[in-house]
PDB file of N, CA and C in Angstrom:
ATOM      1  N   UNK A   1      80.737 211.103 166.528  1.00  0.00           N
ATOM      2  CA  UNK A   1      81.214 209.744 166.449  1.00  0.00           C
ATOM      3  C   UNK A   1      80.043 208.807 166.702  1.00  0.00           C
ATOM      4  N   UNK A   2      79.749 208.065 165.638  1.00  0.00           N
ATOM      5  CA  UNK A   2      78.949 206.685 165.758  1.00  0.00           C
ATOM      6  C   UNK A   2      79.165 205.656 166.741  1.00  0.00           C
ATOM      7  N   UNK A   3      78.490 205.520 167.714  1.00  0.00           N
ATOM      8  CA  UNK A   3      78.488 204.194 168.982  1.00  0.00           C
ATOM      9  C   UNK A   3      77.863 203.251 167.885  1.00  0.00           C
ATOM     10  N   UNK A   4      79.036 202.513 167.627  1.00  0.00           N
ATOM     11  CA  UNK A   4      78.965 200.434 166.835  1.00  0.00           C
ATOM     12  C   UNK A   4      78.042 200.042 168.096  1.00  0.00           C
ATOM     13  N   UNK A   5      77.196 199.366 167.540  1.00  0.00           N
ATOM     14  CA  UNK A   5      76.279 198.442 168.655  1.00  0.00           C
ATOM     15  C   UNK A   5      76.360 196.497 168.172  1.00  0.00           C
ATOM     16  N   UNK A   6      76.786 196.153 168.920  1.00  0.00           N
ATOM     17  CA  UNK A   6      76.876 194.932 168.363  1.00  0.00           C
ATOM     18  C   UNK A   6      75.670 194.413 167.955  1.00  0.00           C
ATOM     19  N   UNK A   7      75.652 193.778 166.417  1.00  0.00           N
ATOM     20  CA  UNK A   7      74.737 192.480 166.072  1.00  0.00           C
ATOM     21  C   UNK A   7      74.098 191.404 167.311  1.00  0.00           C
ATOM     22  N   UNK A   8      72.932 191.529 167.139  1.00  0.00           N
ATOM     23  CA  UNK A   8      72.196 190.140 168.193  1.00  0.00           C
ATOM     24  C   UNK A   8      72.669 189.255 167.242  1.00  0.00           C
ATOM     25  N   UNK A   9      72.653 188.198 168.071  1.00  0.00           N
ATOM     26  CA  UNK A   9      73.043 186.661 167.593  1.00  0.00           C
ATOM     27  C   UNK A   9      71.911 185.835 168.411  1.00  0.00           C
ATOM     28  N   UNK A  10      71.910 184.867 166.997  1.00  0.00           N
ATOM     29  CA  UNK A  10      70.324 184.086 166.952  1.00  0.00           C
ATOM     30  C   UNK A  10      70.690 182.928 167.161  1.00  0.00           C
ATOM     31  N   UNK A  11      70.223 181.654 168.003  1.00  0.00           N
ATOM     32  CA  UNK A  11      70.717 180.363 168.081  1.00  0.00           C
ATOM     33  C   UNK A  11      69.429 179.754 167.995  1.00  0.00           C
ATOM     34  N   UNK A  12      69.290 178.467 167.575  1.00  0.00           N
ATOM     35  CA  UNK A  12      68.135 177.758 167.570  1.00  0.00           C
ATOM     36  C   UNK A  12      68.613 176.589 168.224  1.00  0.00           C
ATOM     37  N   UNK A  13      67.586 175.762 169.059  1.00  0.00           N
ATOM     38  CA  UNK A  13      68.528 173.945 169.834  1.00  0.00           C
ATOM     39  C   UNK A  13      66.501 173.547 169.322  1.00  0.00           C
ATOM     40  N   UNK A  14      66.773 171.991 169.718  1.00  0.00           N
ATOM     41  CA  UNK A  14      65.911 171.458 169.348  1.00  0.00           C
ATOM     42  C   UNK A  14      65.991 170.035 170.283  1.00  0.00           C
ATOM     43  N   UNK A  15      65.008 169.834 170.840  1.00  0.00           N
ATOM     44  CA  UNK A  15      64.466 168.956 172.260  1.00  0.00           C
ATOM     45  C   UNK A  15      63.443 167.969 171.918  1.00  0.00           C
ATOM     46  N   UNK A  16      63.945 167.294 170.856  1.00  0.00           N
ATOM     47  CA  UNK A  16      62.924 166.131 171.042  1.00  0.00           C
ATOM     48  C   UNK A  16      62.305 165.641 171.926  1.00  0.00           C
ATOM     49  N   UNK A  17      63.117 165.150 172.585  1.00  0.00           N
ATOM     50  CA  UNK A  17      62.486 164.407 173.699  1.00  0.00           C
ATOM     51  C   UNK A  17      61.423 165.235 174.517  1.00  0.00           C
ATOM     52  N   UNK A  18      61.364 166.286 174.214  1.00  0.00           N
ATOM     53  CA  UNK A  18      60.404 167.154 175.120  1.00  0.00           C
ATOM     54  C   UNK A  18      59.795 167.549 174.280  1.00  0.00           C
ATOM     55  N   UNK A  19      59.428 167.570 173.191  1.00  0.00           N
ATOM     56  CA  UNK A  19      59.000 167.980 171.828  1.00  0.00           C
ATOM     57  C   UNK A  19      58.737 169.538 171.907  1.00  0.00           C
ATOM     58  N   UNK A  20      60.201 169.919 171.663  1.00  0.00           N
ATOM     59  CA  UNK A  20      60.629 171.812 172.266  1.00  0.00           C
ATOM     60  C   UNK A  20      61.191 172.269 171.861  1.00  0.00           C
ATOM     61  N   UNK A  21      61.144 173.545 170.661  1.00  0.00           N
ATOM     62  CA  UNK A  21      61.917 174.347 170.107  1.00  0.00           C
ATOM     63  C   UNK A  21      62.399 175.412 170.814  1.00  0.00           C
ATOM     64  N   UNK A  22      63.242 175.729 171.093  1.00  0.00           N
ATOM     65  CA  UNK A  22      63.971 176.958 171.596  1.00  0.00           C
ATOM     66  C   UNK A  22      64.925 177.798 170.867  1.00  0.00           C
ATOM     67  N   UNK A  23      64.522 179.427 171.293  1.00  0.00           N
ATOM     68  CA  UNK A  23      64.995 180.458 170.547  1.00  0.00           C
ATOM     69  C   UNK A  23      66.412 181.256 170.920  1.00  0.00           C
ATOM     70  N   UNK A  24      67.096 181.428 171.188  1.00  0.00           N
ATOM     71  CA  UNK A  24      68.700 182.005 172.151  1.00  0.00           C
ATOM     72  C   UNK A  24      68.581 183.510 170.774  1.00  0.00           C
ATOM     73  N   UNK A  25      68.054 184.465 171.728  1.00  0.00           N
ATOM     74  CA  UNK A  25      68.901 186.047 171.023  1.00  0.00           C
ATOM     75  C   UNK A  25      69.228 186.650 171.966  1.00  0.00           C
ATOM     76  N   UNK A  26      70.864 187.121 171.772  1.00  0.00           N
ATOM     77  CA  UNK A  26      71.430 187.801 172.523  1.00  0.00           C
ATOM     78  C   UNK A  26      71.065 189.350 171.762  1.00  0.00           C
ATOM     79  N   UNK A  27      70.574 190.284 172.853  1.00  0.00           N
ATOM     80  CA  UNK A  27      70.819 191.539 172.468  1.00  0.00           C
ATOM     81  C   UNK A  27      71.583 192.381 173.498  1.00  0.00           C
ATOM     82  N   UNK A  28      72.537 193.029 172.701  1.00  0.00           N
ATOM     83  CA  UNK A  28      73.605 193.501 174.403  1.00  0.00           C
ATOM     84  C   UNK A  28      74.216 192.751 175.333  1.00  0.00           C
ATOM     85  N   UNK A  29      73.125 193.398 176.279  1.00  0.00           N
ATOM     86  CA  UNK A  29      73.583 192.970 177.584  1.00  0.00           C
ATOM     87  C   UNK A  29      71.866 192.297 177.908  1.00  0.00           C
ATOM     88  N   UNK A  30      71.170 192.067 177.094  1.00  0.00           N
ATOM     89  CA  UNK A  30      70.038 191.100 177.056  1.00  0.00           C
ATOM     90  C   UNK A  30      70.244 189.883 176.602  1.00  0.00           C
ATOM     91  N   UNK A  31      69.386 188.476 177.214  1.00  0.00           N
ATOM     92  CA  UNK A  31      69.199 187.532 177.044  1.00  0.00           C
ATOM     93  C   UNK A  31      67.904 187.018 176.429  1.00  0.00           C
ATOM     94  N   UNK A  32      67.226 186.366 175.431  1.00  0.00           N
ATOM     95  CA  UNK A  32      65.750 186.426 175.243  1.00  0.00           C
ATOM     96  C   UNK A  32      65.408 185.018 175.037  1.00  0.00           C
ATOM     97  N   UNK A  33      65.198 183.969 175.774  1.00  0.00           N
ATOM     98  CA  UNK A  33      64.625 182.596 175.686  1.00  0.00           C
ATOM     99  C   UNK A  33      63.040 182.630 175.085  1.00  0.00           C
ATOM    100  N   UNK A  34      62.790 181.924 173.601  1.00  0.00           N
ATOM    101  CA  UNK A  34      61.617 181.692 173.482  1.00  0.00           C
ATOM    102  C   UNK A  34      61.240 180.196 172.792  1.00  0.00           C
ATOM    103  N   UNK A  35      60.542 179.723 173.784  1.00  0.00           N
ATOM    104  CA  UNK A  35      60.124 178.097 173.560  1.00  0.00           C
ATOM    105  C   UNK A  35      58.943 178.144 173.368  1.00  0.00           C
ATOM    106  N   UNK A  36      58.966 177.122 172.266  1.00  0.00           N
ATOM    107  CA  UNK A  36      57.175 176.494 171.356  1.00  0.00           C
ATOM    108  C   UNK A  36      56.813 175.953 172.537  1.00  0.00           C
ATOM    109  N   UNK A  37      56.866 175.451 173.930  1.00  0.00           N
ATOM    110  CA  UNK A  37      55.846 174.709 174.838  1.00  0.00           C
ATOM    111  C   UNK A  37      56.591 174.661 176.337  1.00  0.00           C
ATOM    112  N   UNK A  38      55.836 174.765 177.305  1.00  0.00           N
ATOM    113  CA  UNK A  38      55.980 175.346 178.324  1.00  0.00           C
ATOM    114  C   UNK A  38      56.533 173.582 179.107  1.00  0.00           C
ATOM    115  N   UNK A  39      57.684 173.286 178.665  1.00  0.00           N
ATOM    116  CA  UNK A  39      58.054 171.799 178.975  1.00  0.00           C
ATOM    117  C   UNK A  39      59.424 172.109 179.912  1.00  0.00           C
ATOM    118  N   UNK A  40      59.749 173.272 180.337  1.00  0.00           N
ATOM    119  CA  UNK A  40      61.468 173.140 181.066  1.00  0.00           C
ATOM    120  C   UNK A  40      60.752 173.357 182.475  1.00  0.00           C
ATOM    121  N   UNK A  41      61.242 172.860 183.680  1.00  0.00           N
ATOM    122  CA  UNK A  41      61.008 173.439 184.694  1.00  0.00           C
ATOM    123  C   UNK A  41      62.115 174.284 185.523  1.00  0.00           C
ATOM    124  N   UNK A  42      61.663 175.178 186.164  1.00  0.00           N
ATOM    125  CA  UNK A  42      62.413 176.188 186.719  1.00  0.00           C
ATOM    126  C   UNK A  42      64.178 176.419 187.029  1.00  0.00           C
ATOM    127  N   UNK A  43      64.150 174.778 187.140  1.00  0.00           N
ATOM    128  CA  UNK A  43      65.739 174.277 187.578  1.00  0.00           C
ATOM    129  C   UNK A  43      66.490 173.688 186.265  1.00  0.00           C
ATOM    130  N   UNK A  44      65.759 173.401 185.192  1.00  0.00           N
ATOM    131  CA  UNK A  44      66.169 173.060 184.072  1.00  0.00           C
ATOM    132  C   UNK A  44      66.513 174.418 183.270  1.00  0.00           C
ATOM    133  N   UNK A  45      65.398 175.330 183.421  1.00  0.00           N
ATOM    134  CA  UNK A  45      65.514 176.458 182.517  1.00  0.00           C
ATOM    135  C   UNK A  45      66.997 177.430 182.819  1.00  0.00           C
ATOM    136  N   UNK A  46      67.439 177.270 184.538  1.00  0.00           N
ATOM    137  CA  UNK A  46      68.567 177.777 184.782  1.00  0.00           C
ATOM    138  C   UNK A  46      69.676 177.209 184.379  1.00  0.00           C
ATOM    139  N   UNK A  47      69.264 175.672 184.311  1.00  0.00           N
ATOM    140  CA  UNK A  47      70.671 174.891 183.805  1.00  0.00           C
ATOM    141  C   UNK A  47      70.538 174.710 182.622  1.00  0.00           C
ATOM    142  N   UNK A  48      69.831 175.508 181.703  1.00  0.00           N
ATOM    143  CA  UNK A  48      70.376 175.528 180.216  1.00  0.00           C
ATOM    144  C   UNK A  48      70.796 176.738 179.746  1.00  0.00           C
ATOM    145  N   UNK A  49      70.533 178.108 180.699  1.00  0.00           N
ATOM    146  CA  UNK A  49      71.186 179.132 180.592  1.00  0.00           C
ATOM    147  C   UNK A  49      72.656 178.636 180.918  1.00  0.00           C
ATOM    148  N   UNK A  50      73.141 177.787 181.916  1.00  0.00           N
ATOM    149  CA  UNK A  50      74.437 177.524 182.184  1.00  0.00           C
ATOM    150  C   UNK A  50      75.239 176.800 181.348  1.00  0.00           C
ATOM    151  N   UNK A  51      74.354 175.927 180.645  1.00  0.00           N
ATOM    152  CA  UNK A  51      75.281 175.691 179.673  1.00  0.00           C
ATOM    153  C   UNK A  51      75.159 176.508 178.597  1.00  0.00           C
ATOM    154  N   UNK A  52      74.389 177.267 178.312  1.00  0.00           N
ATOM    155  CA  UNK A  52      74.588 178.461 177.177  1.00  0.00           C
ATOM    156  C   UNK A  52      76.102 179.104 177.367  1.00  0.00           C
ATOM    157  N   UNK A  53      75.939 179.806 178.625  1.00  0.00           N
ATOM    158  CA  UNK A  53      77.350 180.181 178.833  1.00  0.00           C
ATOM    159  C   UNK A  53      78.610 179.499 179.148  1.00  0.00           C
ATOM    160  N   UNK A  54      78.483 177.891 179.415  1.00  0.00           N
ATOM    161  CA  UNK A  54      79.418 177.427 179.263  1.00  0.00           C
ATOM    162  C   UNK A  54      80.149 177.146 177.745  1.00  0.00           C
ATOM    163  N   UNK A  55      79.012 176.795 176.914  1.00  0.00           N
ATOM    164  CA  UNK A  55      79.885 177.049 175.441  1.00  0.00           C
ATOM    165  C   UNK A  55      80.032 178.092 174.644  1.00  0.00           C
ATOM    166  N   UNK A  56      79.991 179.167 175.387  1.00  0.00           N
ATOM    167  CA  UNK A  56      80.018 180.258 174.707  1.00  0.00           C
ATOM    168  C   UNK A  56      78.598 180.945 174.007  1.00  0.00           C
ATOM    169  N   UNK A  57      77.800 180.112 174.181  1.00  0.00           N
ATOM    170  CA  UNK A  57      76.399 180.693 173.112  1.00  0.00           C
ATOM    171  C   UNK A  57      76.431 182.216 174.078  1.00  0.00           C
ATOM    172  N   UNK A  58      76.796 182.563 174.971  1.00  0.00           N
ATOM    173  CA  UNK A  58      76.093 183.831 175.828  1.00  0.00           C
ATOM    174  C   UNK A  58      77.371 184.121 176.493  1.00  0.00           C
ATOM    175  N   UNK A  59      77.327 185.421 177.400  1.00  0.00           N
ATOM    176  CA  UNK A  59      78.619 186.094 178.177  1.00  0.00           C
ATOM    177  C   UNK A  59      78.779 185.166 179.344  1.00  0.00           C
ATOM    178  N   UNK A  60      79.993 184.574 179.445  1.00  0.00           N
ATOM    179  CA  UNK A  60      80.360 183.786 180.720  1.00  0.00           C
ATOM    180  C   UNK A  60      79.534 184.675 181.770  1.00  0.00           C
ATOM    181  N   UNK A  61      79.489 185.590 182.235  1.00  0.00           N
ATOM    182  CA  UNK A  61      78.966 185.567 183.421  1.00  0.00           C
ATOM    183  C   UNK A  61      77.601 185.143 183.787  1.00  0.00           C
ATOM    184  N   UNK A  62      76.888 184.501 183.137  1.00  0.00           N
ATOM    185  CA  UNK A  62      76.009 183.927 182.800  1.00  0.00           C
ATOM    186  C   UNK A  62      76.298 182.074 183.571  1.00  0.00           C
ATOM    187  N   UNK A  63      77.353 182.408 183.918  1.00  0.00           N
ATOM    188  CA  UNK A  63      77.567 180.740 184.492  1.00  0.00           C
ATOM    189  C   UNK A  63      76.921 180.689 186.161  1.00  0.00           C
ATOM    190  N   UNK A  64      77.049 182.029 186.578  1.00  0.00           N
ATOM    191  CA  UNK A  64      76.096 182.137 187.611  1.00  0.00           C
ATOM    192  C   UNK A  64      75.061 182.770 188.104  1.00  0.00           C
ATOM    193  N   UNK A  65      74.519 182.258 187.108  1.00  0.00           N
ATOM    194  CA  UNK A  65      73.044 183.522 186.664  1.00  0.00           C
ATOM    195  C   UNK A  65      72.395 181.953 187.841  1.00  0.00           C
ATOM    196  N   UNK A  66      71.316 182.651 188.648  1.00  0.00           N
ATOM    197  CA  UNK A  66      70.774 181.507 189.803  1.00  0.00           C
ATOM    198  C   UNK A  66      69.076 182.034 189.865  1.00  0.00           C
ATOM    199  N   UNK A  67      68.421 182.731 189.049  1.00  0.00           N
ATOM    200  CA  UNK A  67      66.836 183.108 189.923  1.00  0.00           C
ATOM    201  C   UNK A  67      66.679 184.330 188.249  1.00  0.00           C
ATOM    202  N   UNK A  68      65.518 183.932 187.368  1.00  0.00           N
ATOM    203  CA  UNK A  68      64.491 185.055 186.565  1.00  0.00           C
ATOM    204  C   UNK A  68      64.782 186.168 187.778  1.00  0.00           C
ATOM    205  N   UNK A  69      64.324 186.125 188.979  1.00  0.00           N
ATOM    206  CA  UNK A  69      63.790 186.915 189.991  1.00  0.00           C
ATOM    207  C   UNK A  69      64.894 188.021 190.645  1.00  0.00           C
ATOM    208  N   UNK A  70      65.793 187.529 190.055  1.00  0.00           N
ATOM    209  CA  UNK A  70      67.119 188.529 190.882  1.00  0.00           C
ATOM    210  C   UNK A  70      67.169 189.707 189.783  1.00  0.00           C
ATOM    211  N   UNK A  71      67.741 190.865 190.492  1.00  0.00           N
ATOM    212  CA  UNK A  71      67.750 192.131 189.494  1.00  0.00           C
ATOM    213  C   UNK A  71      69.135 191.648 188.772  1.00  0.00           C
ATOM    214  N   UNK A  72      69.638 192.471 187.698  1.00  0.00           N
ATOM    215  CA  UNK A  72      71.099 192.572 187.336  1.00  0.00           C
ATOM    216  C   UNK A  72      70.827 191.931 186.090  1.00  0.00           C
ATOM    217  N   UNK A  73      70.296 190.768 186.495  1.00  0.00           N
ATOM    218  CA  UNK A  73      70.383 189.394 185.099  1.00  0.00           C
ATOM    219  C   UNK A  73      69.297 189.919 184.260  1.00  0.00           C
ATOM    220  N   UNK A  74      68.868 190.379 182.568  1.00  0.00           N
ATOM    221  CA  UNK A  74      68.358 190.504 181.873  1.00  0.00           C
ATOM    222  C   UNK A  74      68.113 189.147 180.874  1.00  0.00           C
ATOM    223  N   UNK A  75      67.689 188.281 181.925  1.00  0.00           N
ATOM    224  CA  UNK A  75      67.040 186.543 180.858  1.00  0.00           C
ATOM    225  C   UNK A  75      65.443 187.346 180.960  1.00  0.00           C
ATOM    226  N   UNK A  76      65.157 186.693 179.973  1.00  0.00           N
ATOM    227  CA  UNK A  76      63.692 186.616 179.677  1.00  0.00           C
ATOM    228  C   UNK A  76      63.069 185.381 178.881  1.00  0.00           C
ATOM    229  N   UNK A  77      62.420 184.462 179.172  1.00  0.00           N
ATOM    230  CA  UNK A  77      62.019 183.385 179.000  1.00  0.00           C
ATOM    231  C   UNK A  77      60.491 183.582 178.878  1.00  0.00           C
ATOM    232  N   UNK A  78      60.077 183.466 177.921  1.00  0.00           N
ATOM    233  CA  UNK A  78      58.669 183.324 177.150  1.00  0.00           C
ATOM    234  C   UNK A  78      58.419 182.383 176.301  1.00  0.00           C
ATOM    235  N   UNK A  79      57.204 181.469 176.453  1.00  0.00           N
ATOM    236  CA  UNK A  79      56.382 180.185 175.546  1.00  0.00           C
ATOM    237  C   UNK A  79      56.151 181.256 174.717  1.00  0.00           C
ATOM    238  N   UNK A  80      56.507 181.094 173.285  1.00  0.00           N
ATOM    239  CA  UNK A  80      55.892 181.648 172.204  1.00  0.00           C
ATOM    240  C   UNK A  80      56.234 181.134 170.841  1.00  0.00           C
ATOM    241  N   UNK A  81      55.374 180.468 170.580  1.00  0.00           N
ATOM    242  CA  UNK A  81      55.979 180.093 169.053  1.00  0.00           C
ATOM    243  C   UNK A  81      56.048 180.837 167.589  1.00  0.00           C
ATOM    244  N   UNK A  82      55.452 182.072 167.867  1.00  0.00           N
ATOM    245  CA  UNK A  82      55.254 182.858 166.450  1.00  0.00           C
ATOM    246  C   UNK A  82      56.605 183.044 165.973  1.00  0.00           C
ATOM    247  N   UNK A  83      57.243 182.792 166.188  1.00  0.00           N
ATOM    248  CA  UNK A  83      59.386 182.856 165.425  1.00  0.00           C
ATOM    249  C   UNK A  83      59.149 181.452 164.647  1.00  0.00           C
ATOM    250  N   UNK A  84      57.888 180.481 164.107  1.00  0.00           N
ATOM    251  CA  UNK A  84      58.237 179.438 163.563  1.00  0.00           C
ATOM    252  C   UNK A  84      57.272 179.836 162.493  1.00  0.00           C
ATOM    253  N   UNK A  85      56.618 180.607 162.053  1.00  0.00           N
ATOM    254  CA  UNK A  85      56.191 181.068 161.048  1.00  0.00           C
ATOM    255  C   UNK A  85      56.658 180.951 159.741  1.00  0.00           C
ATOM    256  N   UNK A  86      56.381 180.377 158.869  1.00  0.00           N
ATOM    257  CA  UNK A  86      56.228 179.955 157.486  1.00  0.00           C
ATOM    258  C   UNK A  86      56.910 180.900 156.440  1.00  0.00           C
ATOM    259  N   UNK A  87      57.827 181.041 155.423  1.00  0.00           N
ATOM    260  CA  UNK A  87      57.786 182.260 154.691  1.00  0.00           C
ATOM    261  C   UNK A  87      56.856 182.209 153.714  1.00  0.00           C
ATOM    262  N   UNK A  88      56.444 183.267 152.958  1.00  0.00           N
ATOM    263  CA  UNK A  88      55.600 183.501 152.275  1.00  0.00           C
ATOM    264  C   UNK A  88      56.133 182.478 150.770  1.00  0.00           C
ATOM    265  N   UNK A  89      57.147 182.711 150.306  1.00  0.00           N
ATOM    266  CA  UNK A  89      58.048 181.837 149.377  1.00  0.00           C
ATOM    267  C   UNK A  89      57.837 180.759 149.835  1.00  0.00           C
ATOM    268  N   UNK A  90      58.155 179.937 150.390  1.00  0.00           N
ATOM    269  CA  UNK A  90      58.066 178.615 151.005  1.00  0.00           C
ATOM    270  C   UNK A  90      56.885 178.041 150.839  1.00  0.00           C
ATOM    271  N   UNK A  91      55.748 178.643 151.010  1.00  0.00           N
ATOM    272  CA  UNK A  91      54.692 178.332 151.657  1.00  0.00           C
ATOM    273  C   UNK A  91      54.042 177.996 150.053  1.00  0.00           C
ATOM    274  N   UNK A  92      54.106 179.245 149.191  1.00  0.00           N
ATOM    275  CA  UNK A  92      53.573 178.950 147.776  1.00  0.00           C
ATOM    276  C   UNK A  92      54.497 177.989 146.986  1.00  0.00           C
ATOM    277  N   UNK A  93      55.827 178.086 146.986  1.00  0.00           N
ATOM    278  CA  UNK A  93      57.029 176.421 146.965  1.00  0.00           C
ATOM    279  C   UNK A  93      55.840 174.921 146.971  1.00  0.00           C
ATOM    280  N   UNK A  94      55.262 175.021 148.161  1.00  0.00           N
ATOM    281  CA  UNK A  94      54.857 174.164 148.803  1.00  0.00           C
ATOM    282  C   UNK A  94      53.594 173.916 148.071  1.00  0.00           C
ATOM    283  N   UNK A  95      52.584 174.769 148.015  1.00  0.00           N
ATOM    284  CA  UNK A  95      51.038 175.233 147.385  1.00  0.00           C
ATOM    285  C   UNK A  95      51.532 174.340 145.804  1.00  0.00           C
ATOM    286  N   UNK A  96      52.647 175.078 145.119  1.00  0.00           N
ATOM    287  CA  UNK A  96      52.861 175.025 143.382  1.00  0.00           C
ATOM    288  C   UNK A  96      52.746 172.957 143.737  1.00  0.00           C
ATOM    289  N   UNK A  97      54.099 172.601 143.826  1.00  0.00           N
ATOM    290  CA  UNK A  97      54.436 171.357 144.085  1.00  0.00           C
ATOM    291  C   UNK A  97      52.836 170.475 144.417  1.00  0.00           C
ATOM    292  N   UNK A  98      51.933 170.926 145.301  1.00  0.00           N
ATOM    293  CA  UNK A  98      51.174 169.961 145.654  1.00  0.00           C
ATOM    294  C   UNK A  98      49.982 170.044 144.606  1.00  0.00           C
ATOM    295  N   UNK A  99      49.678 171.345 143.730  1.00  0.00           N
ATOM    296  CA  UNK A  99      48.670 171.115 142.857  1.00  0.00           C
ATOM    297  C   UNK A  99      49.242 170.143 141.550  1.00  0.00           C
ATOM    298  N   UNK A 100      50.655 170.727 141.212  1.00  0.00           N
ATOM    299  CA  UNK A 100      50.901 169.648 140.281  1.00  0.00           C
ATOM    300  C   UNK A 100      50.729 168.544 140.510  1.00  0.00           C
ATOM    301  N   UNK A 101      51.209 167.698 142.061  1.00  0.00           N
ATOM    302  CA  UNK A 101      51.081 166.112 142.425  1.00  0.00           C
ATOM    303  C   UNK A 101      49.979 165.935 141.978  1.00  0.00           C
ATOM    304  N   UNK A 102      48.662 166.845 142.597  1.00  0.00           N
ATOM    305  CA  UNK A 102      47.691 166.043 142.604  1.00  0.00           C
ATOM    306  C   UNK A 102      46.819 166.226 140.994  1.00  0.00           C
ATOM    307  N   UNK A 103      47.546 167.201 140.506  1.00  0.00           N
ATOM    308  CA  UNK A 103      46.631 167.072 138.874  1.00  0.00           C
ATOM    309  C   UNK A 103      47.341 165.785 138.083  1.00  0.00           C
ATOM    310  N   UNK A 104      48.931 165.685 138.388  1.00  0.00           N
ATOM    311  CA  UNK A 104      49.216 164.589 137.556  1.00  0.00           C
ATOM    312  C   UNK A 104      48.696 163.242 137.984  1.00  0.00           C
ATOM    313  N   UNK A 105      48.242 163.289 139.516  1.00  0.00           N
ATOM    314  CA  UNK A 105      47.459 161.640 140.015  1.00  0.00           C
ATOM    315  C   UNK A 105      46.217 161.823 139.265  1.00  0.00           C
ATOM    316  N   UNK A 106      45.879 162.767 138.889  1.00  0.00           N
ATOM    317  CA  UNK A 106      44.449 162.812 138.635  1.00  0.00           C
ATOM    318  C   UNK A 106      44.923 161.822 136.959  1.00  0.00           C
ATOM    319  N   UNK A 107      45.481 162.568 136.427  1.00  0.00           N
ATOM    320  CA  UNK A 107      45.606 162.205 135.172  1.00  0.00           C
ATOM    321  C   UNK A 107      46.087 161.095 134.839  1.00  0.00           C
ATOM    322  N   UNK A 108      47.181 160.332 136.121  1.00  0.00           N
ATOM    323  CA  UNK A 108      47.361 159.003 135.860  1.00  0.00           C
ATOM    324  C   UNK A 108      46.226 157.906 136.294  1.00  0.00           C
ATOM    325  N   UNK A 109      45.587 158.337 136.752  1.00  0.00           N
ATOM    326  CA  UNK A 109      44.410 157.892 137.242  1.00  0.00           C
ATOM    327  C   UNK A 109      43.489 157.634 136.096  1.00  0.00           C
ATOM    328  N   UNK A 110      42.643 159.150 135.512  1.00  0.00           N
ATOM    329  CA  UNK A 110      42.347 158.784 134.338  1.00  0.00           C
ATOM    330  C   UNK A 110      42.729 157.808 133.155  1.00  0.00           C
ATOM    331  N   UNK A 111      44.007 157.667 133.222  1.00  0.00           N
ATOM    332  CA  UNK A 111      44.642 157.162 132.184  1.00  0.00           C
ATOM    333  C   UNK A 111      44.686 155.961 132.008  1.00  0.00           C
ATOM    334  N   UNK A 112      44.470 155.209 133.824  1.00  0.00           N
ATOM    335  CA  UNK A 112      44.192 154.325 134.086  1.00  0.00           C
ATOM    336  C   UNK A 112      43.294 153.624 134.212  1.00  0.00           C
ATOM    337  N   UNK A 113      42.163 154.114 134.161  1.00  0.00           N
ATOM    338  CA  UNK A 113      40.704 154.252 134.249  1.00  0.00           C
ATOM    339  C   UNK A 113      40.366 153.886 132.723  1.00  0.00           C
ATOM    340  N   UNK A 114      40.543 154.421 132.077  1.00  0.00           N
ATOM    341  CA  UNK A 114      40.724 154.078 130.599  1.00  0.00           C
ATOM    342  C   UNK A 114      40.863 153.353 129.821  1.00  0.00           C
ATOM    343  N   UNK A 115      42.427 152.564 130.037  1.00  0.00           N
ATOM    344  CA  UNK A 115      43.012 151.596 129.506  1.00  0.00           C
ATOM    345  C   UNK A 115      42.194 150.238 130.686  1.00  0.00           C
ATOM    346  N   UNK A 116      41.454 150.555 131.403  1.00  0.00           N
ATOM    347  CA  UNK A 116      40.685 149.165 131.841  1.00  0.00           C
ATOM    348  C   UNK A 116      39.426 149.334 131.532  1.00  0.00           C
ATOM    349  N   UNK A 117      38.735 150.189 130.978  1.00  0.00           N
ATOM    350  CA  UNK A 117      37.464 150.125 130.514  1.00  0.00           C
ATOM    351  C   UNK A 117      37.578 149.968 128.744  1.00  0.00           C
ATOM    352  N   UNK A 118      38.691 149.906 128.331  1.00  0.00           N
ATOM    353  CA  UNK A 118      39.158 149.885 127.231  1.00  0.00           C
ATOM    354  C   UNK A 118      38.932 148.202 126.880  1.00  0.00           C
ATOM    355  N   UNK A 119      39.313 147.399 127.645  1.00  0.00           N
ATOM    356  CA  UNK A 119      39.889 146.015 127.445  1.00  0.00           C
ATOM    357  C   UNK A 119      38.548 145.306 127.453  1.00  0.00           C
TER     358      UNK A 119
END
């Protein structure tokens, strides 16, 4: 008999005001916090696990998760931004689009260039 393992679930929030991306994957009975910049402090970082589990993003018992430092609780909170990485598609999307802009400025340019040395 096959043990089903549940799907991680991926959440993304976004912190302007702190200019701070944050990552929420649940795996299991794991928690995995990963933020683009080291902007929460210690008492913030617990009270956004609490509201994780207050709306459900994570397992209620998570409403009294109190200390990284205590055993039992599996949070892990790491600055890392490599989860904002570019896709490869996207990226050449991006490359195609900007050589055309700039060959057709070129050419309206020329064109323009032209019709005033013309006159």
């Amino acid at each position: 008999m096959k043990a089903i393992t549940p799907s991680a679930q991926c959440f993304e929030f976004c912190f302007p005001d702190r200019d701070t991306l944050v990552q929420v994957k649940t795996l299991e009975d794991e928690i995995h916090v990963r933020a683009t910049r080291d902007t929460f402090s210690e008492s913030r970082k617990i009270r956004f696990i609490h509201q994780l589990a207050a709306e459900g993003f994570i397992a209620d018992r998570y409403q009294w998760f109190s200390s990284f430092e205590t055993p039992g609780w599996n949070v892990r909170w790491q600055v890392d931004s490599s989860w904002l990485e570019l896709s490869k598609a996207a990226a050449a999307r991006t490359r195609q689009f900007m050589i055309r802009l700039l060959a057709s400025s070129a050419l309206l340019w020329l064109g323009i260039m032209a019709a005033l040395f013309r006159c």
